[in-house]
PDB file of N, CA and C in Angstrom:
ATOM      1  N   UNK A   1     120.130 116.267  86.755  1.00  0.00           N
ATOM      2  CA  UNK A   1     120.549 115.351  87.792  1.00  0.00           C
ATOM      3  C   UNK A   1     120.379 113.913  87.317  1.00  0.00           C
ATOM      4  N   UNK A   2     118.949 114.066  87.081  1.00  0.00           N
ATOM      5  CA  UNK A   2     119.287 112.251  86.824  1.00  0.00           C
ATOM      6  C   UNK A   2     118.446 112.187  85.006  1.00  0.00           C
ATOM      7  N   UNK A   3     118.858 111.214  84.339  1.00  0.00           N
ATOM      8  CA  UNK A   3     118.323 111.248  83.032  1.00  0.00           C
ATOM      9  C   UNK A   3     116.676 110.537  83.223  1.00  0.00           C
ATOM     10  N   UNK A   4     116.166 110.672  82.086  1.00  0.00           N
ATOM     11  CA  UNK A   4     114.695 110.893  82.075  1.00  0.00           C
ATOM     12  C   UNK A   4     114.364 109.462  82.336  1.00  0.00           C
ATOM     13  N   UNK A   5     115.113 108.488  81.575  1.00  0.00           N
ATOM     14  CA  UNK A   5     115.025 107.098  81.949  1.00  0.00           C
ATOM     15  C   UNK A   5     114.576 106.603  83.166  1.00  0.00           C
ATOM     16  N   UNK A   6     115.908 106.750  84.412  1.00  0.00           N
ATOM     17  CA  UNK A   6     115.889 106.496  85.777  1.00  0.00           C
ATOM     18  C   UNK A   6     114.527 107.175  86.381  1.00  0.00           C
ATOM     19  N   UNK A   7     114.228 108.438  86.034  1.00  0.00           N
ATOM     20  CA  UNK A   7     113.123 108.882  86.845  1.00  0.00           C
ATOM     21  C   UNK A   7     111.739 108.437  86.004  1.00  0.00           C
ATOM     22  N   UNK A   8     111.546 107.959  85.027  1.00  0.00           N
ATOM     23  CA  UNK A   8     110.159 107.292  84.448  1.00  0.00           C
ATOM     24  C   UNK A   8     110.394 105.913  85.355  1.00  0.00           C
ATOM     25  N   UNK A   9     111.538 105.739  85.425  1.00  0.00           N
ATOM     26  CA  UNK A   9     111.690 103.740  85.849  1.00  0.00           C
ATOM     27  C   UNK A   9     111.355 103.948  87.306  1.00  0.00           C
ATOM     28  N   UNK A  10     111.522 104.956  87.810  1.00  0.00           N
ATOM     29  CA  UNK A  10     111.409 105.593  89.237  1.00  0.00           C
ATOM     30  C   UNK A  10     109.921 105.669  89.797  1.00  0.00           C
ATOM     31  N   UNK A  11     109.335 106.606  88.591  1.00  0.00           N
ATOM     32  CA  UNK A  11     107.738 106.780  88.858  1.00  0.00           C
ATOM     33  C   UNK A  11     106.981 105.180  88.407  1.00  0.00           C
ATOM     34  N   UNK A  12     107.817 104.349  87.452  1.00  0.00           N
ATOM     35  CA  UNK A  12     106.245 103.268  87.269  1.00  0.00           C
ATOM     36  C   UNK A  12     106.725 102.415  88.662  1.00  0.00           C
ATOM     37  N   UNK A  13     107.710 102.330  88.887  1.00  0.00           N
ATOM     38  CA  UNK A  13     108.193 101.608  90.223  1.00  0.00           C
ATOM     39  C   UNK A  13     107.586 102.319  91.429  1.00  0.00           C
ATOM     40  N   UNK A  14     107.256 103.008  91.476  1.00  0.00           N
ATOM     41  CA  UNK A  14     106.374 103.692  92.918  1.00  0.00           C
ATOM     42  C   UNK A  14     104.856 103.711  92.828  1.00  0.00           C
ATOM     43  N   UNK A  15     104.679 103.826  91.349  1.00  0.00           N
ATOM     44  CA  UNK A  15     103.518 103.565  90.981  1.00  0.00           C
ATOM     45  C   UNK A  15     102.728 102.263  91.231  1.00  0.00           C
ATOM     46  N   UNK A  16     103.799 101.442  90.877  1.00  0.00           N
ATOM     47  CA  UNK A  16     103.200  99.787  91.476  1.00  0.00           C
ATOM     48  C   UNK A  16     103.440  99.301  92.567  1.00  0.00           C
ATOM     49  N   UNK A  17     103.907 100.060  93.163  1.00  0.00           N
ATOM     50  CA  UNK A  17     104.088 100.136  94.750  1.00  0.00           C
ATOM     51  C   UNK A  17     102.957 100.314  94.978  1.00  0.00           C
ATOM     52  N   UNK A  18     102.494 101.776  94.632  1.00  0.00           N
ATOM     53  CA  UNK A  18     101.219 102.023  95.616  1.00  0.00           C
ATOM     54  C   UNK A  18     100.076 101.343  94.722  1.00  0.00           C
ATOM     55  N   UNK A  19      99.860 100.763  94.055  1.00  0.00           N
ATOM     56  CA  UNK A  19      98.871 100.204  93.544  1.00  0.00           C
ATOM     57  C   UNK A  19      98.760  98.458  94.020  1.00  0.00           C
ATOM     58  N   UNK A  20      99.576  97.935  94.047  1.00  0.00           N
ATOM     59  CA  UNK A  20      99.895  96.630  95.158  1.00  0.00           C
ATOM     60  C   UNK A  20      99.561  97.216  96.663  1.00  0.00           C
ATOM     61  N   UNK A  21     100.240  97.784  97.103  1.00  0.00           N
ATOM     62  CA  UNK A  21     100.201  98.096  98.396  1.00  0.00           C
ATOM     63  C   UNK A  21      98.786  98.329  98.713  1.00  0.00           C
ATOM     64  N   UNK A  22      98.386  99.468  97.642  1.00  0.00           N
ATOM     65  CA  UNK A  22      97.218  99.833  98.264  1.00  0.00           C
ATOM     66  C   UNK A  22      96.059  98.299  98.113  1.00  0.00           C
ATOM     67  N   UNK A  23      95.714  97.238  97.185  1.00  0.00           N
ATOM     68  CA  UNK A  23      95.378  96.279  97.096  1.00  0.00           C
ATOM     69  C   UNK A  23      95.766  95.435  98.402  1.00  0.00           C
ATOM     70  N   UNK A  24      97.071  95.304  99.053  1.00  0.00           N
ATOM     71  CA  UNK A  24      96.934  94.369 100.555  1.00  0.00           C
ATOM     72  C   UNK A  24      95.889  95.698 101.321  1.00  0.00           C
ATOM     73  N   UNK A  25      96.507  96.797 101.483  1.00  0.00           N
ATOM     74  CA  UNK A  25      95.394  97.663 102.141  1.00  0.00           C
ATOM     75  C   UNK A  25      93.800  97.013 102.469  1.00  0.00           C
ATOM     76  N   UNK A  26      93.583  97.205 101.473  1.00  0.00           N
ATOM     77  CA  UNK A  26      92.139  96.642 100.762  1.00  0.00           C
ATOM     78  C   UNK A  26      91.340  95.199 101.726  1.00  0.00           C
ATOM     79  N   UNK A  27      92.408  94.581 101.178  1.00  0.00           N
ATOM     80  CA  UNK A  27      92.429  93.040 101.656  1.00  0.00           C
ATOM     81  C   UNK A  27      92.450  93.389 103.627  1.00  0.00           C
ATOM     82  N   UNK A  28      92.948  93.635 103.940  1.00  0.00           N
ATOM     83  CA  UNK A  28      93.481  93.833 105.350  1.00  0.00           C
ATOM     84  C   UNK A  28      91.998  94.115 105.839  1.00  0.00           C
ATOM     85  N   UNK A  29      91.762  95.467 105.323  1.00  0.00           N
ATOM     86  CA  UNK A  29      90.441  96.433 105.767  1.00  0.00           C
ATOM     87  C   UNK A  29      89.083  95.065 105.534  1.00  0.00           C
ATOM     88  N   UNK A  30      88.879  94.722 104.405  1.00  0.00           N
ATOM     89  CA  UNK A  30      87.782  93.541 104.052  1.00  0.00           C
ATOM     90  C   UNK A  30      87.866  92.480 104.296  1.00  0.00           C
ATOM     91  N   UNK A  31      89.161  91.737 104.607  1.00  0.00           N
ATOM     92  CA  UNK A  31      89.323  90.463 104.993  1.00  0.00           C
ATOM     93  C   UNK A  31      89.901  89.917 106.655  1.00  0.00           C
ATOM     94  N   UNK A  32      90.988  90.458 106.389  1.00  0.00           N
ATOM     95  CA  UNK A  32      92.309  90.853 107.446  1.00  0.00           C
ATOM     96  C   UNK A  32      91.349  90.759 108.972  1.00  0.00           C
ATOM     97  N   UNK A  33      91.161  91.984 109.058  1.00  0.00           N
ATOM     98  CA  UNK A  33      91.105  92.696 109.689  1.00  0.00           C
ATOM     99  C   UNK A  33      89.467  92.086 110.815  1.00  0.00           C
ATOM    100  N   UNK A  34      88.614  92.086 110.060  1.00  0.00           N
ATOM    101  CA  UNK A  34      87.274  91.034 110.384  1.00  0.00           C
ATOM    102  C   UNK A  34      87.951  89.889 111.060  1.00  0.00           C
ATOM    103  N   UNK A  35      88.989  88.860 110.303  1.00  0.00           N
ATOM    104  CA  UNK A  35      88.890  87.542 110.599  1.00  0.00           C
ATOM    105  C   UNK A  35      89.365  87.587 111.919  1.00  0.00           C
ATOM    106  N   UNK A  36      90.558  88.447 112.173  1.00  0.00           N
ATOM    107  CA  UNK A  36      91.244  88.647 113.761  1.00  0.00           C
ATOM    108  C   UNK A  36      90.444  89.140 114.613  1.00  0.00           C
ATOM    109  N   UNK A  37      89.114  89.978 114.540  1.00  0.00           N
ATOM    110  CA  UNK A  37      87.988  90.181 114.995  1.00  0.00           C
ATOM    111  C   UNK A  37      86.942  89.444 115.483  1.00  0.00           C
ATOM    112  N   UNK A  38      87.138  88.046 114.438  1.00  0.00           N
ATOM    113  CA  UNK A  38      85.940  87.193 114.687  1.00  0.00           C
ATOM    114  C   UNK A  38      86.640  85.673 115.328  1.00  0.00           C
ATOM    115  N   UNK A  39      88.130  85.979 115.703  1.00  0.00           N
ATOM    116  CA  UNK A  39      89.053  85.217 116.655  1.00  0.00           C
ATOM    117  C   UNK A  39      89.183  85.982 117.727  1.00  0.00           C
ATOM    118  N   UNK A  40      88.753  86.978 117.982  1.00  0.00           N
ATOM    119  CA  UNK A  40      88.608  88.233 119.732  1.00  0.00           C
ATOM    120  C   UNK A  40      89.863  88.633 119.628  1.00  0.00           C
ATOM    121  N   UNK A  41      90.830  88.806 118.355  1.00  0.00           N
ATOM    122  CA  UNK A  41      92.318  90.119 118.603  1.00  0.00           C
ATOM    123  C   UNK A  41      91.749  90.770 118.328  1.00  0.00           C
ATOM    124  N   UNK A  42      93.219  92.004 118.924  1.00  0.00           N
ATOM    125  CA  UNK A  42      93.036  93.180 118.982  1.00  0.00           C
ATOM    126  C   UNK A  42      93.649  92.972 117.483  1.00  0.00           C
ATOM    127  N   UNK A  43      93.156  94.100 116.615  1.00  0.00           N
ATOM    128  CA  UNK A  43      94.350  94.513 115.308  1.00  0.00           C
ATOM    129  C   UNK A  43      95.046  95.855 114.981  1.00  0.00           C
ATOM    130  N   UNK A  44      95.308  96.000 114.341  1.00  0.00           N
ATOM    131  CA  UNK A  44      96.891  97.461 114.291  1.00  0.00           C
ATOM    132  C   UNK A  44      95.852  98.408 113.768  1.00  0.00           C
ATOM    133  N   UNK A  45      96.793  99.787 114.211  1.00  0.00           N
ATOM    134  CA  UNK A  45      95.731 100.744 113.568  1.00  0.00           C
ATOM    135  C   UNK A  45      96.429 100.947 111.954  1.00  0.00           C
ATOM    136  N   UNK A  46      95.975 101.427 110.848  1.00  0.00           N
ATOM    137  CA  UNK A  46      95.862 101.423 109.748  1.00  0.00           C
ATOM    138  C   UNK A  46      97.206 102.425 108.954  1.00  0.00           C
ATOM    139  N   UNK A  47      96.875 103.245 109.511  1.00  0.00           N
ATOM    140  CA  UNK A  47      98.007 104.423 109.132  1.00  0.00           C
ATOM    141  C   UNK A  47      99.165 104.336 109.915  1.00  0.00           C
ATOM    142  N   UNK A  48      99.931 103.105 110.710  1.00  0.00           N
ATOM    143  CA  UNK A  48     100.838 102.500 111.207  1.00  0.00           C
ATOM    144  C   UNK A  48     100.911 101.183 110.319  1.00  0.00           C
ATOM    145  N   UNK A  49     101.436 100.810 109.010  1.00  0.00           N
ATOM    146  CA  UNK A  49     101.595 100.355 108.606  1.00  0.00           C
ATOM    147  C   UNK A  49     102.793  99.153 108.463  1.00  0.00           C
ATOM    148  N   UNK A  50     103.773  99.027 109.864  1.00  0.00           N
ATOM    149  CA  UNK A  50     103.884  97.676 109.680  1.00  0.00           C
ATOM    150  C   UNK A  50     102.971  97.064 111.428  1.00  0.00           C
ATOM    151  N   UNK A  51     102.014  97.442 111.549  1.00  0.00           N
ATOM    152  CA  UNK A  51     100.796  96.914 112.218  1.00  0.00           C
ATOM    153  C   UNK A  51     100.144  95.699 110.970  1.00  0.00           C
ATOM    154  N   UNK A  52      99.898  96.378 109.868  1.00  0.00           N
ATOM    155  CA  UNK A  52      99.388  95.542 108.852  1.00  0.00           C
ATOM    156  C   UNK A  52     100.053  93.919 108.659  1.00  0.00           C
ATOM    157  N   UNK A  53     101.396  94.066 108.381  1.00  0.00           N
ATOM    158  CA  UNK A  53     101.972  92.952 108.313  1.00  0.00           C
ATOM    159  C   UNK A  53     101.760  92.124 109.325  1.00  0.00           C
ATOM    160  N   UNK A  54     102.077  92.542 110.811  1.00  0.00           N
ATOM    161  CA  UNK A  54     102.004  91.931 112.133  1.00  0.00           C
ATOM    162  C   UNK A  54     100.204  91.316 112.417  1.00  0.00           C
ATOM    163  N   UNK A  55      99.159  91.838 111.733  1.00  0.00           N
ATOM    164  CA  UNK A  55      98.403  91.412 112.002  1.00  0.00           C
ATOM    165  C   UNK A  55      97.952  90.232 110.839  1.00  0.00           C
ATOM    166  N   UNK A  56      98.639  90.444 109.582  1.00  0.00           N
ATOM    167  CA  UNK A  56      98.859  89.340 108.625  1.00  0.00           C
ATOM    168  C   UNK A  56      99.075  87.763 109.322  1.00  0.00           C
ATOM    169  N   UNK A  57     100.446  88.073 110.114  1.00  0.00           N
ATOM    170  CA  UNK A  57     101.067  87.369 110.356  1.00  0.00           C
ATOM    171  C   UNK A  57     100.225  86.603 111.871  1.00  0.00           C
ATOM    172  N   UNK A  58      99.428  87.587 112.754  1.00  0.00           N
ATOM    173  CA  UNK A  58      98.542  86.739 113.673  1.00  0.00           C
ATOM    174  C   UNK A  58      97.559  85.837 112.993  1.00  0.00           C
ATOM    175  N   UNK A  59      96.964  86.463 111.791  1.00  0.00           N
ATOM    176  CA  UNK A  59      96.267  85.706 111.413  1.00  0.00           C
ATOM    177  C   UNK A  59      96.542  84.144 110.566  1.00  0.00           C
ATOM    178  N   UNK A  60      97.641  84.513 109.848  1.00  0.00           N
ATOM    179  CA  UNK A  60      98.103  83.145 109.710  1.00  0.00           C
ATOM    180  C   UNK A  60      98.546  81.654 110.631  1.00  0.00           C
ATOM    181  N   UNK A  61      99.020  82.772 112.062  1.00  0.00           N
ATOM    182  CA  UNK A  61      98.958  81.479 113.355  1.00  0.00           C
ATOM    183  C   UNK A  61      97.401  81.018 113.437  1.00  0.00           C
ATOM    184  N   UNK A  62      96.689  82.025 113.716  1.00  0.00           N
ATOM    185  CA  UNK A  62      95.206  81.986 114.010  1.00  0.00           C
ATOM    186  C   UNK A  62      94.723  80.488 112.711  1.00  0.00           C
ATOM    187  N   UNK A  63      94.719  80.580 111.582  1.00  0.00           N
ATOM    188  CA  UNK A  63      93.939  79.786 110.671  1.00  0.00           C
ATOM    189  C   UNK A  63      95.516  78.611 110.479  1.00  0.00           C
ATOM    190  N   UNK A  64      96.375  78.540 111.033  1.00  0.00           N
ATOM    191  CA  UNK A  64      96.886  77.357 111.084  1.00  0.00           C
ATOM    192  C   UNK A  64      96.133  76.573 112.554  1.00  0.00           C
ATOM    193  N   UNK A  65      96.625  77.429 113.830  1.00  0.00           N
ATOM    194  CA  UNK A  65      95.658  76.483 114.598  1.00  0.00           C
ATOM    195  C   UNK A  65      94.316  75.692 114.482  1.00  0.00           C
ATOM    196  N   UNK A  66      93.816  76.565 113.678  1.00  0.00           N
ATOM    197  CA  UNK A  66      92.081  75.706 113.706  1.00  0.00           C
ATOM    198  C   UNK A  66      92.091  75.024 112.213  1.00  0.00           C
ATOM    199  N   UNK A  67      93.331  75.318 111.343  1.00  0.00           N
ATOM    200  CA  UNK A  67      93.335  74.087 109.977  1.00  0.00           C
ATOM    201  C   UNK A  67      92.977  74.810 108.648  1.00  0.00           C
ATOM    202  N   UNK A  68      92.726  76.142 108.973  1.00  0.00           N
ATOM    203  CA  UNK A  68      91.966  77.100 107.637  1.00  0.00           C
ATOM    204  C   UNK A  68      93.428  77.283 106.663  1.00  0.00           C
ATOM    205  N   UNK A  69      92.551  77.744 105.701  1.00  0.00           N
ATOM    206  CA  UNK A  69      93.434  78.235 104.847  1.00  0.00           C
ATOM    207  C   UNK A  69      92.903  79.255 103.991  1.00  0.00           C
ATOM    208  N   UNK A  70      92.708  80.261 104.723  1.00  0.00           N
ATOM    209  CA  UNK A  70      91.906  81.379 103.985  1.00  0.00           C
ATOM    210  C   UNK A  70      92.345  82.090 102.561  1.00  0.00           C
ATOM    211  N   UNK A  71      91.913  82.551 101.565  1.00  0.00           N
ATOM    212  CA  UNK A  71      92.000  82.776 100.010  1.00  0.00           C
ATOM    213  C   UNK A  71      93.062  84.182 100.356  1.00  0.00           C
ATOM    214  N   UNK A  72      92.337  85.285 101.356  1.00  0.00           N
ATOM    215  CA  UNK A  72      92.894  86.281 101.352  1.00  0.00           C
ATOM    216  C   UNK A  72      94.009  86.654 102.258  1.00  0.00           C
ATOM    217  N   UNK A  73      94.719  85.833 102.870  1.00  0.00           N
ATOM    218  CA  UNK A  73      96.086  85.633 103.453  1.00  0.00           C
ATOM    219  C   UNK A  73      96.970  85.202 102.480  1.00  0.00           C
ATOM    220  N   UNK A  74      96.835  84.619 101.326  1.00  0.00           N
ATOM    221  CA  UNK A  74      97.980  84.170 100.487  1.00  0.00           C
ATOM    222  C   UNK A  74      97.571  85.849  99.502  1.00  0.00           C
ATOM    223  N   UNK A  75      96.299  86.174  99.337  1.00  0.00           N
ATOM    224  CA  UNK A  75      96.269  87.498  98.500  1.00  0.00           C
ATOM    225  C   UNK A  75      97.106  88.320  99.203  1.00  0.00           C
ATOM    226  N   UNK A  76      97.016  88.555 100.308  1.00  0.00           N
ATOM    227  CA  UNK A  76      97.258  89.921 101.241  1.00  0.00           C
ATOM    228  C   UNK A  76      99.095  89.517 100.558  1.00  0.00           C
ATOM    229  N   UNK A  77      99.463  88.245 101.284  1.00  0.00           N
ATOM    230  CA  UNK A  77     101.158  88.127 100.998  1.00  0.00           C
ATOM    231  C   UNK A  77     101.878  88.244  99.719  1.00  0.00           C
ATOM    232  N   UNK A  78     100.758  87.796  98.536  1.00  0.00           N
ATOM    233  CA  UNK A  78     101.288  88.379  96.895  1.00  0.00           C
ATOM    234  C   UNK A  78     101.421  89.693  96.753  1.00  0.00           C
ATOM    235  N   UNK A  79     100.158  90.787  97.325  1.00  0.00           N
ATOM    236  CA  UNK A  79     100.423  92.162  97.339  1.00  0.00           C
ATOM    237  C   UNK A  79     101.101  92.831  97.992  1.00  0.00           C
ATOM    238  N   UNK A  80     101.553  92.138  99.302  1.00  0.00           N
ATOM    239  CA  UNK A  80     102.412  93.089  99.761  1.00  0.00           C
ATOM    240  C   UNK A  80     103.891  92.654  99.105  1.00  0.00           C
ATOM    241  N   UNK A  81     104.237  91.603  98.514  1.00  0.00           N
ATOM    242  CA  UNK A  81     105.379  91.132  98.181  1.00  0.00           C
ATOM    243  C   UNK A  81     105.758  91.979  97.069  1.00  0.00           C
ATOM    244  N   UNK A  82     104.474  91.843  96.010  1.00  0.00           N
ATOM    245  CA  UNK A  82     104.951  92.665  94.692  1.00  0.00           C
ATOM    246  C   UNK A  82     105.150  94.038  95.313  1.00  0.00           C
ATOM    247  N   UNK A  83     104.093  94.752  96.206  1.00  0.00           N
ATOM    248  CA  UNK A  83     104.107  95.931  96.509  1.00  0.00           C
ATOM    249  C   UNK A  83     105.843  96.547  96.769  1.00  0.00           C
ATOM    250  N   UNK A  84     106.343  95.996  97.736  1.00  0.00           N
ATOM    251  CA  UNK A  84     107.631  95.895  98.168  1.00  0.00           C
ATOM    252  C   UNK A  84     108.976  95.394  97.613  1.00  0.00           C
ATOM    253  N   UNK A  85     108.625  94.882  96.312  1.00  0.00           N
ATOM    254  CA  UNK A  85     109.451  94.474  95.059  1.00  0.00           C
ATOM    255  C   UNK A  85     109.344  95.706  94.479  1.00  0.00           C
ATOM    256  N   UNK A  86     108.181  95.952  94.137  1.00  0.00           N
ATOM    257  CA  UNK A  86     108.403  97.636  93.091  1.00  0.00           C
ATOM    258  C   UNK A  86     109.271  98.835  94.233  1.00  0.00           C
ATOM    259  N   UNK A  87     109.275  98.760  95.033  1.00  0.00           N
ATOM    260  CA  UNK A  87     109.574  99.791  96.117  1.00  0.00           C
ATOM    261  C   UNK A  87     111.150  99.150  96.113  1.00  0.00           C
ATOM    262  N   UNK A  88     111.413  98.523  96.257  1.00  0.00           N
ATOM    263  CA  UNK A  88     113.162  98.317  96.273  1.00  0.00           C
ATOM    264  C   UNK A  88     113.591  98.262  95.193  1.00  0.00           C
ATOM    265  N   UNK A  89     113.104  98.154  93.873  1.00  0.00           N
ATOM    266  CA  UNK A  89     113.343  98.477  92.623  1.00  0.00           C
ATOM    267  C   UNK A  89     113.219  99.869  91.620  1.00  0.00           C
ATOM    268  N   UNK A  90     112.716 100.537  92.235  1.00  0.00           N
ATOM    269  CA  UNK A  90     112.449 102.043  92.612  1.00  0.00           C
ATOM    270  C   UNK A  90     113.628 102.532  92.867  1.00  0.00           C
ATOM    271  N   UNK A  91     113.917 102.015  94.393  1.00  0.00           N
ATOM    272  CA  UNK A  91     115.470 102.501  95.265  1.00  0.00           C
ATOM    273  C   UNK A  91     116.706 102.139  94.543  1.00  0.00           C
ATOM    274  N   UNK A  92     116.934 100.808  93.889  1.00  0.00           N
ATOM    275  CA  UNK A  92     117.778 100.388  93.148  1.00  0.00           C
ATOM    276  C   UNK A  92     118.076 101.712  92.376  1.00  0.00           C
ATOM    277  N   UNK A  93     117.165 101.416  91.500  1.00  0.00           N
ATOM    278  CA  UNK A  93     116.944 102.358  90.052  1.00  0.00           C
ATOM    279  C   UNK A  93     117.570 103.425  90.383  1.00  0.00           C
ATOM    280  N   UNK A  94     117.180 104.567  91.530  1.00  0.00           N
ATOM    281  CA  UNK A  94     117.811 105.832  91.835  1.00  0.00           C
ATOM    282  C   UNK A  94     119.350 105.775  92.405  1.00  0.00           C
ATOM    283  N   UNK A  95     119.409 104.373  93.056  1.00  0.00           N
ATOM    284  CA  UNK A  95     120.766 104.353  93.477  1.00  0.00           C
ATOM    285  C   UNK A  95     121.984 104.408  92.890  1.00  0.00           C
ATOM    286  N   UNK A  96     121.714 103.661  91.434  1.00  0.00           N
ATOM    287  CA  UNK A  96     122.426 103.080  90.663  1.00  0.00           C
ATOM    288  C   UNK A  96     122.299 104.361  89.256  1.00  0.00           C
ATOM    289  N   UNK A  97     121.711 105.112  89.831  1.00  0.00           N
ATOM    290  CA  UNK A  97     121.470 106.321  88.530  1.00  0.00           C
ATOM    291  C   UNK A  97     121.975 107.332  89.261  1.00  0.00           C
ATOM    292  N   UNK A  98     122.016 107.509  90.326  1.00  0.00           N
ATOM    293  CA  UNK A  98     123.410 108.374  91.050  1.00  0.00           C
ATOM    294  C   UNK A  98     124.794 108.038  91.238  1.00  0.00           C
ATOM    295  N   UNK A  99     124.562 106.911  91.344  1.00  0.00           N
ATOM    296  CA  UNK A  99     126.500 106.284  91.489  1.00  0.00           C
ATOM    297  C   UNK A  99     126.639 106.273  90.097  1.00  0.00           C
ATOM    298  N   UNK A 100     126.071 105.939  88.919  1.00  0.00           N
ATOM    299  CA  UNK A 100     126.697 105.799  87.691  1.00  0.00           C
ATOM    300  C   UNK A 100     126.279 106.835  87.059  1.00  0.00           C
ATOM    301  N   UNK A 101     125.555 107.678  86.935  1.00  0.00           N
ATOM    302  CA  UNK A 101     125.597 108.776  86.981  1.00  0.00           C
ATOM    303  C   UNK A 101     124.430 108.622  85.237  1.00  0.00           C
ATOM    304  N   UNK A 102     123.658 107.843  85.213  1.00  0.00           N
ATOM    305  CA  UNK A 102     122.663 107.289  84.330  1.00  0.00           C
ATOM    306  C   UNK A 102     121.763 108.263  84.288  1.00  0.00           C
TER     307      UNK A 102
END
């Protein structure tokens, strides 16, 4: 079905998916997740994962109102960015190795 190429380019691309991804994870659980805690939100549950983003994103209103600029809100947004770069580059890869037949 598909040549060995597309599916190695397939696996390191999912691979750095979940290795980014799982790194905002990380961040969320140790950083994230506390700071919206220690502002009285509620935050997303974990294994509903675009909760994660949405609570990213409270927290960035949260530390613009009071002037912060916390280290692990720009971390959390590099990992999920790369995370989600390898993941549509992944999809590419298979897409384009079925239509062209690679």
């Amino acid at each position: 079905m598909f040549d060995s190429t597309i599916s190695i380019l397939f696996s390191v691309c999912m691979i750095g998916f979940g290795i980014f991804w799982f790194g905002a994870i990380i961040i969320w659980i140790l950083k994230i997740r506390p700071y919206l805690e220690r502002h009285s939100q509620k935050t997303g549950f974990l294994l509903f994962q675009p909760s994660l983003l949405k609570d990213h994103k409270l927290a960035l209103e949260i530390a613009r109102k009071h002037g912060d600029k916390p280290w692990f809100l720009k971390a959390f947004s590099a990992f999920a960015i790369v995370g989600i770069a390898f993941f549509l580059c992944g999809l590419i890869a298979v897409t384009l190795g079925g239509i062209y037949g690679l």
